[in-house]
Protein backbone atom coordinates (compact mmCIF):
# COMPACT_ATOMS: atom_id res chain seq x y z
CA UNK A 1 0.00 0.00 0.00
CA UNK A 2 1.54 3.54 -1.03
CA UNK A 3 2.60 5.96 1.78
CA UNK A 4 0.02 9.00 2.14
CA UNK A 5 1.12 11.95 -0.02
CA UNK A 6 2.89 14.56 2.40
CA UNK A 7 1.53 17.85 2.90
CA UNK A 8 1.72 20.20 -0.16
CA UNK A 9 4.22 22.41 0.36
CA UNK A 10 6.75 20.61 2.91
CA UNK A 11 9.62 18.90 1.62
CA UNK A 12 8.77 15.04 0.65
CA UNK A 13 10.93 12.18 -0.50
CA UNK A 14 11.59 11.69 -3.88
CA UNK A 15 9.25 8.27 -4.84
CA UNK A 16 8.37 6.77 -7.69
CA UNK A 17 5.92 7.82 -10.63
CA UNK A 18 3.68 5.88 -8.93
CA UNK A 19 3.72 7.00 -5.72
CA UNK A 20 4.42 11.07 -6.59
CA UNK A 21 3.81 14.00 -4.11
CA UNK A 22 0.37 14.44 -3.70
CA UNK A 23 -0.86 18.29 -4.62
CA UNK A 24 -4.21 19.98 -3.65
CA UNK A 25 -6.15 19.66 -6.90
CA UNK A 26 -9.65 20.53 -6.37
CA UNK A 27 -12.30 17.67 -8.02
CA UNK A 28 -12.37 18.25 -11.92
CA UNK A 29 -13.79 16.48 -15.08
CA UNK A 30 -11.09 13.12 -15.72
CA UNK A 31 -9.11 14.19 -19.32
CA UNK A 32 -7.16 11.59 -20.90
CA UNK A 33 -3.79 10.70 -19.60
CA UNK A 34 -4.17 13.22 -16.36
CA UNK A 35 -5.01 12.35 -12.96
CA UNK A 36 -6.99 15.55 -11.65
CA UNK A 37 -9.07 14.18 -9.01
CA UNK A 38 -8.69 15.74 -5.14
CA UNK A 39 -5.25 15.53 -3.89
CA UNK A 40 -3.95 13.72 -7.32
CA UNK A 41 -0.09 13.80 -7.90
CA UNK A 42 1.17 15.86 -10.67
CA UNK A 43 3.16 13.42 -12.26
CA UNK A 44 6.56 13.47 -14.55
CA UNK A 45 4.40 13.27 -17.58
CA UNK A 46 2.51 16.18 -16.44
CA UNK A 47 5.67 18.12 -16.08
CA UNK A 48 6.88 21.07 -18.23
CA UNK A 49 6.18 24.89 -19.29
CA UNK A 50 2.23 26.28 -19.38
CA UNK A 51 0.42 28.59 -19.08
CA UNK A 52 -0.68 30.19 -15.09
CA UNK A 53 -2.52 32.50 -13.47
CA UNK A 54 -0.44 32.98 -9.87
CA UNK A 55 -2.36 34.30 -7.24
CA UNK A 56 -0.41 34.89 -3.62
CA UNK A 57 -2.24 36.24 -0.71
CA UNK A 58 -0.34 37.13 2.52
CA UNK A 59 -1.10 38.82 5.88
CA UNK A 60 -0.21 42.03 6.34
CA UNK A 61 1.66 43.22 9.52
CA UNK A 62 1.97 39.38 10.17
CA UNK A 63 5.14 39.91 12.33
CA UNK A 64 3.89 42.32 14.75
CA UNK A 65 0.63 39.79 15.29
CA UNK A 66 3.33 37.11 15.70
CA UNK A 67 5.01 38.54 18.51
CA UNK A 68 1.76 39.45 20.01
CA UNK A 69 0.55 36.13 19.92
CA UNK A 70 3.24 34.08 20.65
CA UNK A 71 4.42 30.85 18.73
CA UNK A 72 1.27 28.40 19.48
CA UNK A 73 -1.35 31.05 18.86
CA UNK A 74 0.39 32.22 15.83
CA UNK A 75 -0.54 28.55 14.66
CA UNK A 76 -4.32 28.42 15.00
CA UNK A 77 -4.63 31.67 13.91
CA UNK A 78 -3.27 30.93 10.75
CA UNK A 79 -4.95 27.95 10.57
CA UNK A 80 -8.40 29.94 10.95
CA UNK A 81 -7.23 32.47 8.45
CA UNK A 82 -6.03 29.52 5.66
CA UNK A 83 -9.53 28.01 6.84
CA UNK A 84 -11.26 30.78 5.37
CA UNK A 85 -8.91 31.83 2.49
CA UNK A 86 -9.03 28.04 0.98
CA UNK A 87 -12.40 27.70 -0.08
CA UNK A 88 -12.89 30.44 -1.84
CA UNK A 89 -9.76 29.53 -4.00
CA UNK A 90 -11.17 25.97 -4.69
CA UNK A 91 -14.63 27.18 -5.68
CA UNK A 92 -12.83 29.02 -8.15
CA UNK A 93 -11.25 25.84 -9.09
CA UNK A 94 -7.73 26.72 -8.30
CA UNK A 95 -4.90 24.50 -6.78
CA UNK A 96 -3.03 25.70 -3.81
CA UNK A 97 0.49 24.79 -4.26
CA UNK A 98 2.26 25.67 -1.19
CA UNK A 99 1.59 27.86 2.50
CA UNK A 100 4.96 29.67 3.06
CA UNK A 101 4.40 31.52 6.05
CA UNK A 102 1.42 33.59 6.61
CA UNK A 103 1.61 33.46 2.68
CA UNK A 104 -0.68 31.55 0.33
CA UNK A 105 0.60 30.56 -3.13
CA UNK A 106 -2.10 29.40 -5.45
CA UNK A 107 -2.44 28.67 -9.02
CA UNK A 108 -4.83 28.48 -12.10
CA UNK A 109 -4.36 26.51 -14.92
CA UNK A 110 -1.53 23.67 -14.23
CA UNK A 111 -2.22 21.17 -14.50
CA UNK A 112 -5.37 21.21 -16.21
CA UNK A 113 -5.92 24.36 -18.30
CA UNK A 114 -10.13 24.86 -17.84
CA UNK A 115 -10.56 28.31 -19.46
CA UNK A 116 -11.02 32.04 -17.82
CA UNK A 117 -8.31 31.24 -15.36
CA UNK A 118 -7.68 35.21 -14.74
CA UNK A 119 -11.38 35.86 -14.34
CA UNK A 120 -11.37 33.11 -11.67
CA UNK A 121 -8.24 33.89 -10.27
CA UNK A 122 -9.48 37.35 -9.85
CA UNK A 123 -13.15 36.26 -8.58
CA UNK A 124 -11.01 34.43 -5.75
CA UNK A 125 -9.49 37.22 -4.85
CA UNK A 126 -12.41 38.90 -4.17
CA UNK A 127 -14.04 36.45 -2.26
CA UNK A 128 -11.45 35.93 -0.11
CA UNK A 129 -11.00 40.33 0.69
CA UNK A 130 -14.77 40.18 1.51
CA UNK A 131 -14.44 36.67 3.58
CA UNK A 132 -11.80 39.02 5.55
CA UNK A 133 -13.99 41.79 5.81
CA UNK A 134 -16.83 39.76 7.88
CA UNK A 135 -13.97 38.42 9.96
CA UNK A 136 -13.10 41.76 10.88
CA UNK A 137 -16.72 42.77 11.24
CA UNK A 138 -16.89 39.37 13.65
CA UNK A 139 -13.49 40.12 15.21
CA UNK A 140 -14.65 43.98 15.98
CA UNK A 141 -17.78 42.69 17.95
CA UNK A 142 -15.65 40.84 19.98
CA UNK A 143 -12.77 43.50 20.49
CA UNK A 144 -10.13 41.47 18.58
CA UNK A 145 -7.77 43.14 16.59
CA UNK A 146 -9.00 43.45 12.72
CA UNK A 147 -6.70 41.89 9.82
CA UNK A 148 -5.84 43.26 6.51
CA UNK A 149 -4.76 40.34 3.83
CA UNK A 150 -2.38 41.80 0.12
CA UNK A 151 -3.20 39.96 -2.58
CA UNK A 152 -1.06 40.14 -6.00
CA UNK A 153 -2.45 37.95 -9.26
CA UNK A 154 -0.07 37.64 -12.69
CA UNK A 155 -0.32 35.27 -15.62
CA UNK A 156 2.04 33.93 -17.92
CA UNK A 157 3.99 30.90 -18.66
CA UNK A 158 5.70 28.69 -15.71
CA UNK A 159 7.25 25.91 -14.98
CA UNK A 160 4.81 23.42 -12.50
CA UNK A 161 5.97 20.22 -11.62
CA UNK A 162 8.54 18.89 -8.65
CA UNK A 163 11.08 20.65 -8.08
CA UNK A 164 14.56 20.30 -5.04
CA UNK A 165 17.27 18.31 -4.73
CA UNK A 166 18.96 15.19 -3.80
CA UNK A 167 16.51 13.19 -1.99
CA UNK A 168 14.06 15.96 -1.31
CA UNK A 169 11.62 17.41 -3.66
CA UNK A 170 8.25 18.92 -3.66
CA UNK A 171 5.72 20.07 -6.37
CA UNK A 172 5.18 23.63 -7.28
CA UNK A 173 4.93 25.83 -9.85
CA UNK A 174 8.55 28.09 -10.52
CA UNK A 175 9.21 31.04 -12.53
CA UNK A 176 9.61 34.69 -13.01
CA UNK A 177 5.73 34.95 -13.75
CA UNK A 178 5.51 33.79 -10.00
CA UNK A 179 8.18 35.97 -8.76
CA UNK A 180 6.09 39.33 -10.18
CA UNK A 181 2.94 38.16 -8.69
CA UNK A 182 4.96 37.87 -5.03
CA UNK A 183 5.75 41.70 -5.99
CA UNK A 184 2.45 42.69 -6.73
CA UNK A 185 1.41 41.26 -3.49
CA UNK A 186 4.26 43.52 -1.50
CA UNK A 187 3.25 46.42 -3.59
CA UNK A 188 -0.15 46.31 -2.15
CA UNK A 189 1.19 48.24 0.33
CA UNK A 190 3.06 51.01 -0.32
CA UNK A 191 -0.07 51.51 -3.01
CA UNK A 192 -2.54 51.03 -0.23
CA UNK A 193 -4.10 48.68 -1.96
CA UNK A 194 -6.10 45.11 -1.39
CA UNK A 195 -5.86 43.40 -4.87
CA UNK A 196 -3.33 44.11 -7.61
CA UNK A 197 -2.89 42.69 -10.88
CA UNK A 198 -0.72 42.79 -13.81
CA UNK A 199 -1.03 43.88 -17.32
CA UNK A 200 -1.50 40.32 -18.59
CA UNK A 201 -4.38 39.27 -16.23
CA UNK A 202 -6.25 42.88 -17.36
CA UNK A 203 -5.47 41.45 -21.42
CA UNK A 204 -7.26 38.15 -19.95
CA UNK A 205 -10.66 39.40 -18.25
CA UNK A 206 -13.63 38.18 -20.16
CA UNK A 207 -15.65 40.34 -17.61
CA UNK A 208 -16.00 43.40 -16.09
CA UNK A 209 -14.75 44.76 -13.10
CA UNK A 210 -14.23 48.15 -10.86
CA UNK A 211 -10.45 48.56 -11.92
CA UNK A 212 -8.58 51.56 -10.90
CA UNK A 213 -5.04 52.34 -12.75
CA UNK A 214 -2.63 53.16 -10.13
CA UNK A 215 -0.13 55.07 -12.35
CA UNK A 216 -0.01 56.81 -15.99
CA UNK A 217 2.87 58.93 -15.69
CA UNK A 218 3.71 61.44 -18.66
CA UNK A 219 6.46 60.21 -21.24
CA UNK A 220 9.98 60.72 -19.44
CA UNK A 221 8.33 61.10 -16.05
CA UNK A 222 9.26 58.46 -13.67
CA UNK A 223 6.38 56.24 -12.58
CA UNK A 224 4.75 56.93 -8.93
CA UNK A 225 5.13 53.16 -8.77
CA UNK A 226 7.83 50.90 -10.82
CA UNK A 227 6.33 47.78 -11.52
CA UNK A 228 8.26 46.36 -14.01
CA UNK A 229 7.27 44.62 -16.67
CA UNK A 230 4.05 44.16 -15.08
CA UNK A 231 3.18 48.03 -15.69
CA UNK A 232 0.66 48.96 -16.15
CA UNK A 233 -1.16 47.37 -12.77
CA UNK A 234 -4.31 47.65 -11.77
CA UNK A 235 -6.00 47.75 -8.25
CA UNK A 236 -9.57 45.39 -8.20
CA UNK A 237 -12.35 47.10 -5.94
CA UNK A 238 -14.66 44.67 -6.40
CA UNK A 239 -14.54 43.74 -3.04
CA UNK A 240 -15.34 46.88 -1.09
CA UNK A 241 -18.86 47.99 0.13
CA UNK A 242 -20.64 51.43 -0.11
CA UNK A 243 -19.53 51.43 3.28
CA UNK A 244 -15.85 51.09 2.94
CA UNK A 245 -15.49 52.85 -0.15
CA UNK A 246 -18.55 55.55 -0.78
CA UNK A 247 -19.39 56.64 -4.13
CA UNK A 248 -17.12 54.09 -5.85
CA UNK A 249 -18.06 54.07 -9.47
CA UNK A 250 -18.23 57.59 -9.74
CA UNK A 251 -15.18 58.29 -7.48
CA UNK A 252 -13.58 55.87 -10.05
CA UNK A 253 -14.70 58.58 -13.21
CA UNK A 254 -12.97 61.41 -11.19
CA UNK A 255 -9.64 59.34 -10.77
CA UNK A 256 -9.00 58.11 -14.29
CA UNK A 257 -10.10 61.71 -15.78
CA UNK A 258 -7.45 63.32 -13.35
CA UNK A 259 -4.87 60.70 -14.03
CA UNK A 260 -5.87 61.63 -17.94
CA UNK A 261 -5.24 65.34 -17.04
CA UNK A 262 -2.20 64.57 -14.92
CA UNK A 263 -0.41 62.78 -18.12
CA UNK A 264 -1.39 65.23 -20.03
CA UNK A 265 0.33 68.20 -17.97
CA UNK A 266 -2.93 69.50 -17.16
CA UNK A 267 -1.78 69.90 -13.18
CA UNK A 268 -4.85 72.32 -12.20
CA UNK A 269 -7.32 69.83 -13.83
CA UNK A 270 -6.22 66.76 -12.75
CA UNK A 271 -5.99 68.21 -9.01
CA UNK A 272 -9.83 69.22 -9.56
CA UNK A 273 -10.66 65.94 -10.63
CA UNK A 274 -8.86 64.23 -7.60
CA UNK A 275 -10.52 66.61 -5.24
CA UNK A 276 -13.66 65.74 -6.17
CA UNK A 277 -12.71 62.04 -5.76
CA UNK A 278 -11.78 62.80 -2.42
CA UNK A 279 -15.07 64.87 -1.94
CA UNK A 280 -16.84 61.70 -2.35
CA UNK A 281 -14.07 59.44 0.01
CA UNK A 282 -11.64 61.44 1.88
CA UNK A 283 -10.65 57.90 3.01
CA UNK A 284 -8.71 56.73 -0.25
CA UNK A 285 -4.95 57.42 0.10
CA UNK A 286 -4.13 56.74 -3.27
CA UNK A 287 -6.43 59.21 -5.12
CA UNK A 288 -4.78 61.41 -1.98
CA UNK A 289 -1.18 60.59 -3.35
CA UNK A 290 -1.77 61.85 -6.89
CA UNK A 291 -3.59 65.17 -5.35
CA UNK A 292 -0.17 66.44 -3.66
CA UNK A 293 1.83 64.96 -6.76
CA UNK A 294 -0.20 66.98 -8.93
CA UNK A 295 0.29 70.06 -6.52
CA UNK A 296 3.44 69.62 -6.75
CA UNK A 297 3.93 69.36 -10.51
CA UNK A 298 1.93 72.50 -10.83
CA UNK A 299 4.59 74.15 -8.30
CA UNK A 300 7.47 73.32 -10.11
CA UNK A 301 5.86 74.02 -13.49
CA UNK A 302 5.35 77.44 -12.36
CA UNK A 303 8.97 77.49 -10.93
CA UNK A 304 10.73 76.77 -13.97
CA UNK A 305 8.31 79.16 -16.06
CA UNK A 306 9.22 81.80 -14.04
CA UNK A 307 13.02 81.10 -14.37
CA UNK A 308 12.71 81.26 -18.26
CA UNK A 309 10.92 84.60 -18.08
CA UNK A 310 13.36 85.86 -16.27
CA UNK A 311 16.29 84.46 -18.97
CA UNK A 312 14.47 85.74 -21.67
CA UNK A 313 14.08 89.09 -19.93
CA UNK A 314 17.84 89.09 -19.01
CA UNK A 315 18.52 87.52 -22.92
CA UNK A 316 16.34 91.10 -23.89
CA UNK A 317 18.10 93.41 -21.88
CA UNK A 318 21.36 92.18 -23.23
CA UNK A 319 20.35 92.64 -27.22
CA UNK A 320 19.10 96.15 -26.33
């Protein structure tokens, strides 16, 4: 009888085709020549390059709650957290290939490729930031301190199948693909932001979603943000209420028709539209961000046209 399949995630013994590392593969349709039943192996043959949409969720401020709650209680209450954040990855029909931490690493696609995988990626997302929310609500009844979870989602190609060394090796998807969506989730934030996703989820999204560009700075400006290659990225607000974010749609219009302005060099216009997005939720930082860049802008604009005024007056005085 076959040893049971160690844990995804923790280091396993190299075995056999046969009797591969088990990974969490929620229940699918059987397609020929690939096991994809609930806690099926991906096996050698399954091995090799594809298509992925990478989705990594992690706790923020996760070492101050450590210390707080000591080694033991750290435990359960990541336990409780992973208890909630799990489900709403497999009812989007995503794998979770590995807990590193208070992080979550999940994937859509490998190693059956079902269709919409950024839509559903992105649908998990939100779940799981509104599955947070009543947990706060729950833990604010109770006094308990509230919890903020960054999540980061990117799609392209990587490699999924078992990777170590020696006598040690465990399955997981690898790449740089994987690597941006980690650094989408640690942008969250400095961006003050709950979701982010790349460029190449956006291309992907069959439907339709409250999207808010975080940066679209003139040409030779530096970026407010440097993503990367994932530029341009998007934050998802899918997730918040009328009650954490007022007036979101049309806060939204104000935002996008100042960051319009702002790329334009319209300074004065773009800080009128961001005011009024702030009319409608003085609460948003980021739309807050772009105001004083935008002042800013506008002072040093002025600056350096009042500098060449006064070279052209000096150039004047010189001809006369």
């Amino acid at each position: 009888m076959p040893p049971t399949p160690a844990p995804l995630g923790l280091l396993c013994p190299r075995a056999a085709p046969s009797r591969a590392a088990a990974i969490v593969v929620p229940a699918r349709p059987a397609v020929a020549g690939v096991s994809v039943a609930r806690g099926s192996a991906w096996l050698p043959t399954n091995e090799g390059v594809a298509a992925a949409t990478v989705l990594v969720a992690d706790v923020r401020g996760f070492t101050g709650i450590s210390r707080h709650l000591g080694a033991a209680a750290t435990a359960a209450f990541l336990n409780r957290l992973f208890g909630a954040i799990v489900p709403c990855i497999e009812a989007e029909a995503g794998s979770i290939d590995k807990f590193i931490g208070d992080a979550v690493l999940a994937v859509f696609g490998p190693p059956v490729a079902e269709g919409e995988e950024a839509d559903r990626a992105v649908r998990a997302a939100i779940a799981i930031q509104r599955r947070v929310a009543e947990i706060n609500r729950t833990a604010q009844s109770t006094g308990a301190a509230s919890i903020a979870v960054a999540i980061g989602i990117n799609a392209g190609e990587v490699f999924f199948g078992r990777v170590g060394a020696g006598t040690w090796v465990a399955p997981t998807v690898i790449g740089a693909n994987v690597n941006s969506a980690f650094a989408l989730q640690q942008a969250c934030k400095g961006c003050h932001a709950g979701i982010l996703i790349s460029a190449s989820v956006r291309r992907q999204l069959a439907d339709h979603y409250c999207l808010r560009l975080l940066d679209a700075p003139r040409l030779h400006e530096p970026p407010l943000y440097d993503f990367g290659e994932t530029a341009p990225v998007y934050e998802v607000l899918d997730h918040h209420s009328e009650t954490t974010f007022p007036g979101l749609r049309a806060a939204l219009r104000h935002y996008h028709r100042g960051l319009a302005a702002s790329r334009a060099g319209r300074f004065a216009a773009a800080e009128q539209a961001f005011a009024a997005a702030l009319a409608l939720n003085e609460q948003d930082p980021l739309c807050r961000i772009h105001a004083e860049r935008c002042r800013r802008l506008r002072a040093a604009e002025m600056t350096n046209l009042c500098n060449a005024t006064k070279r052209l007056g000096v150039r004047r005085h010189v001809r006369l």
